[in-house]
Protein backbone atom coordinates (compact mmCIF):
# COMPACT_ATOMS: atom_id res chain seq x y z
CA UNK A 1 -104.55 91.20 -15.93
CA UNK A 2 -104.47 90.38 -19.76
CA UNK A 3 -101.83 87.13 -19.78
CA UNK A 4 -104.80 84.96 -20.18
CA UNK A 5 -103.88 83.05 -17.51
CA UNK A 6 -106.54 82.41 -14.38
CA UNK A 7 -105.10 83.62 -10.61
CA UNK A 8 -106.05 83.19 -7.65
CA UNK A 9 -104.93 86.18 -4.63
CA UNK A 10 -104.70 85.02 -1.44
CA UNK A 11 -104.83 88.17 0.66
CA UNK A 12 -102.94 87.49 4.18
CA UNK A 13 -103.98 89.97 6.62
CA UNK A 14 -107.05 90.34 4.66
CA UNK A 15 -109.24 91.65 7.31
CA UNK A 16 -106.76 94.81 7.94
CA UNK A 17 -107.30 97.94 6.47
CA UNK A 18 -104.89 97.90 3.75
CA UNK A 19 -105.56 94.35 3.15
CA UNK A 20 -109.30 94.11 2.54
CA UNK A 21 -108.95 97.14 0.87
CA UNK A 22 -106.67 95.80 -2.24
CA UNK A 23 -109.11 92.46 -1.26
CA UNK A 24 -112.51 94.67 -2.86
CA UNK A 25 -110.38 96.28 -5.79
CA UNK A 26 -109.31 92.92 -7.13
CA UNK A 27 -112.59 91.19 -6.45
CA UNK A 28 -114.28 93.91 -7.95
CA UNK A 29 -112.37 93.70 -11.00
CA UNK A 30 -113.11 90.14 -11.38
CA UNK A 31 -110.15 88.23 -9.57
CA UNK A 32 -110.45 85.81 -7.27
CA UNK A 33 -109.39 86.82 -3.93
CA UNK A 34 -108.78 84.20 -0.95
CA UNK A 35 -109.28 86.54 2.60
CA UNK A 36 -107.20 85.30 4.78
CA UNK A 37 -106.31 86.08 8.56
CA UNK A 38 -104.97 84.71 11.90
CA UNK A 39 -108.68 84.06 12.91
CA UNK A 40 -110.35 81.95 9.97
CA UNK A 41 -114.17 83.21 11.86
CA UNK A 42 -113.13 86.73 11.53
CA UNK A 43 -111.46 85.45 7.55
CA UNK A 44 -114.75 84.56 6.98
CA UNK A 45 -116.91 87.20 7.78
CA UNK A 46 -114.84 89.65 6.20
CA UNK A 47 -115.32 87.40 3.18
CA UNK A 48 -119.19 87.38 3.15
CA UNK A 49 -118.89 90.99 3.89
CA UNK A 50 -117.39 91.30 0.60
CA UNK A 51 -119.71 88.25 -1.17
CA UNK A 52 -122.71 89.60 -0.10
CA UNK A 53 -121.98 93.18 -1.15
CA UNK A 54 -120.09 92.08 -4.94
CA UNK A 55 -123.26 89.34 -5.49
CA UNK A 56 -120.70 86.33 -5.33
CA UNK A 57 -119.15 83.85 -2.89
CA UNK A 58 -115.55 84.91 -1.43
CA UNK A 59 -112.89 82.15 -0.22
CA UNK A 60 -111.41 82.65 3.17
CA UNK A 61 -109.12 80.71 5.78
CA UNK A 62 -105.97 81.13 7.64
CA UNK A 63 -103.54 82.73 6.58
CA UNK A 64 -101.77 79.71 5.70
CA UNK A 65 -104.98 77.94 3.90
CA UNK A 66 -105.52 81.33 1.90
CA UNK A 67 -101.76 81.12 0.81
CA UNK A 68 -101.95 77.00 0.05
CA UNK A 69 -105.43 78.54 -2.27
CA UNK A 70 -103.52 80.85 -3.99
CA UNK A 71 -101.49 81.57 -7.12
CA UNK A 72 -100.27 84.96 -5.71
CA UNK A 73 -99.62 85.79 -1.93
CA UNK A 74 -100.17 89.54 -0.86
CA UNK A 75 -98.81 89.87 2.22
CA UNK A 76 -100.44 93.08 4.46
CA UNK A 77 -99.49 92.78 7.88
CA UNK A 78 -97.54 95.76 9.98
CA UNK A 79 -93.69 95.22 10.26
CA UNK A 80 -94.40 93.93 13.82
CA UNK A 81 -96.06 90.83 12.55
CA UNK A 82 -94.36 90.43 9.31
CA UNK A 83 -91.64 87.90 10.43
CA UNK A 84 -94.32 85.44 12.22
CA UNK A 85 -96.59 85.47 9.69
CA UNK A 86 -94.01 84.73 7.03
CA UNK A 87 -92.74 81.67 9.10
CA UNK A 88 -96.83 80.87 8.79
CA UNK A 89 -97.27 81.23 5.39
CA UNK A 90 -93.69 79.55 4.29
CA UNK A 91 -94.92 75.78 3.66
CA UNK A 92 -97.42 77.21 0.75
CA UNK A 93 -95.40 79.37 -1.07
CA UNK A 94 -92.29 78.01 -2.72
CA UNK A 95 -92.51 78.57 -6.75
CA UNK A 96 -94.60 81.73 -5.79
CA UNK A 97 -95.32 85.01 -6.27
CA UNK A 98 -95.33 87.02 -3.04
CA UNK A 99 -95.86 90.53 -2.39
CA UNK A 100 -94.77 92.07 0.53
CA UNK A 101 -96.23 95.39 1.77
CA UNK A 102 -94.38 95.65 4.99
CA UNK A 103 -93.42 99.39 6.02
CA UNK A 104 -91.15 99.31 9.28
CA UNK A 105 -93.04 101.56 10.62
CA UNK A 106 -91.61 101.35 14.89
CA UNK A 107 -93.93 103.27 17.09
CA UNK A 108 -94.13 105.13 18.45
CA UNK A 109 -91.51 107.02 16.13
CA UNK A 110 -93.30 105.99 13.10
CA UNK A 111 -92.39 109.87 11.23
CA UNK A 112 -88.97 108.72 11.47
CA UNK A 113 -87.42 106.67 8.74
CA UNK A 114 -86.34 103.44 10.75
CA UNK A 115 -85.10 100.44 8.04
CA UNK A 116 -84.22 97.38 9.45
CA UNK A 117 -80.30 95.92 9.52
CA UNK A 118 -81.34 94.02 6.47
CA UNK A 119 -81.83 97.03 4.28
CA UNK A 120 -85.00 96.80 4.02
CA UNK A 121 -88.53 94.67 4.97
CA UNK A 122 -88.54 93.67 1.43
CA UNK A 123 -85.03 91.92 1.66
CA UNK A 124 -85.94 90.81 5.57
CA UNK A 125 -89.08 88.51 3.33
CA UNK A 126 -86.87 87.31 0.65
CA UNK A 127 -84.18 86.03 3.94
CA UNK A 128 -87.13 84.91 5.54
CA UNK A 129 -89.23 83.08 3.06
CA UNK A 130 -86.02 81.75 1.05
CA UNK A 131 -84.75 82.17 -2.59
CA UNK A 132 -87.37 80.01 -3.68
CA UNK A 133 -90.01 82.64 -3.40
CA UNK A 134 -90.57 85.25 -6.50
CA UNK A 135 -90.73 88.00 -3.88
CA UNK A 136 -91.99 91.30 -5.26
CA UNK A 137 -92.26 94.77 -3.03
CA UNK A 138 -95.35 97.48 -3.95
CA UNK A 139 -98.00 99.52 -2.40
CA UNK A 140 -96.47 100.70 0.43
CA UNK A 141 -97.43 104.53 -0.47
CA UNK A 142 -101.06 104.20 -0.76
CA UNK A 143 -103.24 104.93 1.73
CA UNK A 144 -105.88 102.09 2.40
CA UNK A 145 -108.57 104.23 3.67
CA UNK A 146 -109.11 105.60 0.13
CA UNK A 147 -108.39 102.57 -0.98
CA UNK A 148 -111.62 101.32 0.22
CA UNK A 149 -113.54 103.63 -1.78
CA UNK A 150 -114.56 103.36 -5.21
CA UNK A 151 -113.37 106.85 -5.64
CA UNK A 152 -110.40 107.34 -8.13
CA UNK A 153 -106.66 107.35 -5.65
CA UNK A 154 -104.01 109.46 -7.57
CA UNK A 155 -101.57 107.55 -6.13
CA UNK A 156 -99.12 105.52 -8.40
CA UNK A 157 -97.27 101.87 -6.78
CA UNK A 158 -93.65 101.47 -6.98
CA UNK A 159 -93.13 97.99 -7.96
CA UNK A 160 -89.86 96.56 -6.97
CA UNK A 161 -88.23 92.61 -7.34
CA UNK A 162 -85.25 90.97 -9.11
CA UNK A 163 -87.89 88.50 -10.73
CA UNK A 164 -88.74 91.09 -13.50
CA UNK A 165 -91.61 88.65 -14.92
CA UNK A 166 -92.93 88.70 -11.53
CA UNK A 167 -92.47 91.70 -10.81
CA UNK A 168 -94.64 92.60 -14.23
CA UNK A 169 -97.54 90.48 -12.99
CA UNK A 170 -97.66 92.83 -9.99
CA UNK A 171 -97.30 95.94 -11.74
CA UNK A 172 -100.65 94.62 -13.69
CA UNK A 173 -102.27 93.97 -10.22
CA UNK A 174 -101.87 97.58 -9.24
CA UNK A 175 -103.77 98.89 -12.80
CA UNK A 176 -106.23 96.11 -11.89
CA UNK A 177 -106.85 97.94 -8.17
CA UNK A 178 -107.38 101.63 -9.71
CA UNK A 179 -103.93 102.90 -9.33
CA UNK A 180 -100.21 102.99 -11.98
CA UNK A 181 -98.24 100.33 -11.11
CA UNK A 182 -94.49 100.75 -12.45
CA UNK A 183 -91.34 99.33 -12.46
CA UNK A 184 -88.90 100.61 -9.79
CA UNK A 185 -86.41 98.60 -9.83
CA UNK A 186 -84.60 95.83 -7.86
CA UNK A 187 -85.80 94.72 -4.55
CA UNK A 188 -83.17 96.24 -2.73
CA UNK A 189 -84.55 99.55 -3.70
CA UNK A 190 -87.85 98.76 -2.03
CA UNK A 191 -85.97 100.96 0.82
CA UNK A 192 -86.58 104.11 -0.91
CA UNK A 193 -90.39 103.29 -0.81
CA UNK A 194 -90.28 102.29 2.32
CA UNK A 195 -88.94 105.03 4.03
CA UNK A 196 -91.12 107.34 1.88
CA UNK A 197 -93.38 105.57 4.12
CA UNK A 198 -92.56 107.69 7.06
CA UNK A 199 -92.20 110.86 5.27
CA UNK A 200 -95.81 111.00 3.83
CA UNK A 201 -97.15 110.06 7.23
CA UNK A 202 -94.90 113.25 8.41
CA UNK A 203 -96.42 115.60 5.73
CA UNK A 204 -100.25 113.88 6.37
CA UNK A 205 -99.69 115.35 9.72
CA UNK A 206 -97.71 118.93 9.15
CA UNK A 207 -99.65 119.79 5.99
CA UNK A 208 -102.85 118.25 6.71
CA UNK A 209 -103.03 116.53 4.13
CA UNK A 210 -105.87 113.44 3.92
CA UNK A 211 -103.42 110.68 2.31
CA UNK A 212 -100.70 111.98 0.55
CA UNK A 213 -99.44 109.54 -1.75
CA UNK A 214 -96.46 109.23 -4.97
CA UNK A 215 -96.99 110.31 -8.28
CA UNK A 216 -94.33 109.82 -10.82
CA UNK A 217 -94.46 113.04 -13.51
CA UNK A 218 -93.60 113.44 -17.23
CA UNK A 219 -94.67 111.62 -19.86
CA UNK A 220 -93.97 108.05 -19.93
CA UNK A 221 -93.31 105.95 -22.58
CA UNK A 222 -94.09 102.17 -22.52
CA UNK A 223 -91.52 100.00 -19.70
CA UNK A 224 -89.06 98.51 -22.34
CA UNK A 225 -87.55 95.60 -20.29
């Protein structure tokens, strides 16, 4: 990120796959990353994990001390969990930026596009976690197991939020993992990512395909606001 300002990304659900995935990217790059989890030991080793291998100490906690650490809350948790662990994380992140990565995927169905009544996870967060919260919706297209890889993911991340500031800081996280973040939008159109969702994991299966992700085509020019 190039707004000379200093954040810290606090990772809930750190230790998943998605989740410590975008965790290495970041740190990587030179961010500091807070892992967090449910189970601070398991936070933790995750986090030396990372330290030992990048040649630097990594924070951890619970979720909720990884989102009271940070600056920017990246939520990675499957749709099952995403309601409790918003309730969690809700006393550390008014004035924040949050980004929610929740796909409702509902096994064991999870080809089929199934959005909840609210539209969408993205708008079930921003009910949840109050108007308050600067909630942004991205990477829900990219697969985390090539995530994890230092290998180059042609994947680009549909960045959606009605916070359009916000919503630019998170576009610059996704260049800072390896991928294209851009502008899609509202929030409320985080539904058409979402239920991409299911369609990739449809043509993963039917095509064979190892990760299928989104790639926007044509030449673009630079966002104009």
């Amino acid at each position: 990120m190039t707004n000379g300002t200093e954040r810290i990304i606090g990772v809930i659900g750190g230790t998943g796959h998605l989740g410590a995935a975008l965790a290495r990217r970041w740190a990587k790059h030179g961010h500091k990353v807070v892992i967090g989890s449910r189970d601070a030991d398991k936070a933790r080793a995750a986090a030396d994990a990372l330290g030992a291998e990048l040649g630097r100490e990594i924070a951890s906690g619970t979720n909720l001390d990884a989102a009271r650490q940070a600056d920017i809350v990246v939520v990675t948790v499957p749709f099952s969990s995403q309601a409790t662990v918003l309730e969690e994380i809700r006393p550390a992140v008014a004035g924040k930026i949050v980004v929610d990565t929740t796909v409702p995927l509902v096994p064991p169905k999870v080809m089929r596009v199934q959005l909840p009544p609210e539209g969408c996870a993205a708008l079930r967060a921003q009910a949840l976690l109050g108007e308050d919260v600067r909630l942004v919706s991205a990477f829900h297209n990219v697969a985390a197991h090539k995530l994890a890889t230092d290998a180059e993911v042609e994947c680009d991340v549909l960045v959606f939020g009605d916070d359009k500031p916000a919503r630019a800081v998170v576009a610059a996280l996704a260049d800072d993992a390896g991928l294209r973040g851009l502008h899609a939008g509202a929030l409320a159109n985080s539904a058409a990512a979402e239920a991409l969702t299911s369609i990739l994991i449809f043509m993963n299966r039917n095509y064979a395909v190892d990760g299928a992700g989104v790639r926007i085509t044509g030449a673009l020019a630079a966002y104009a606001d």
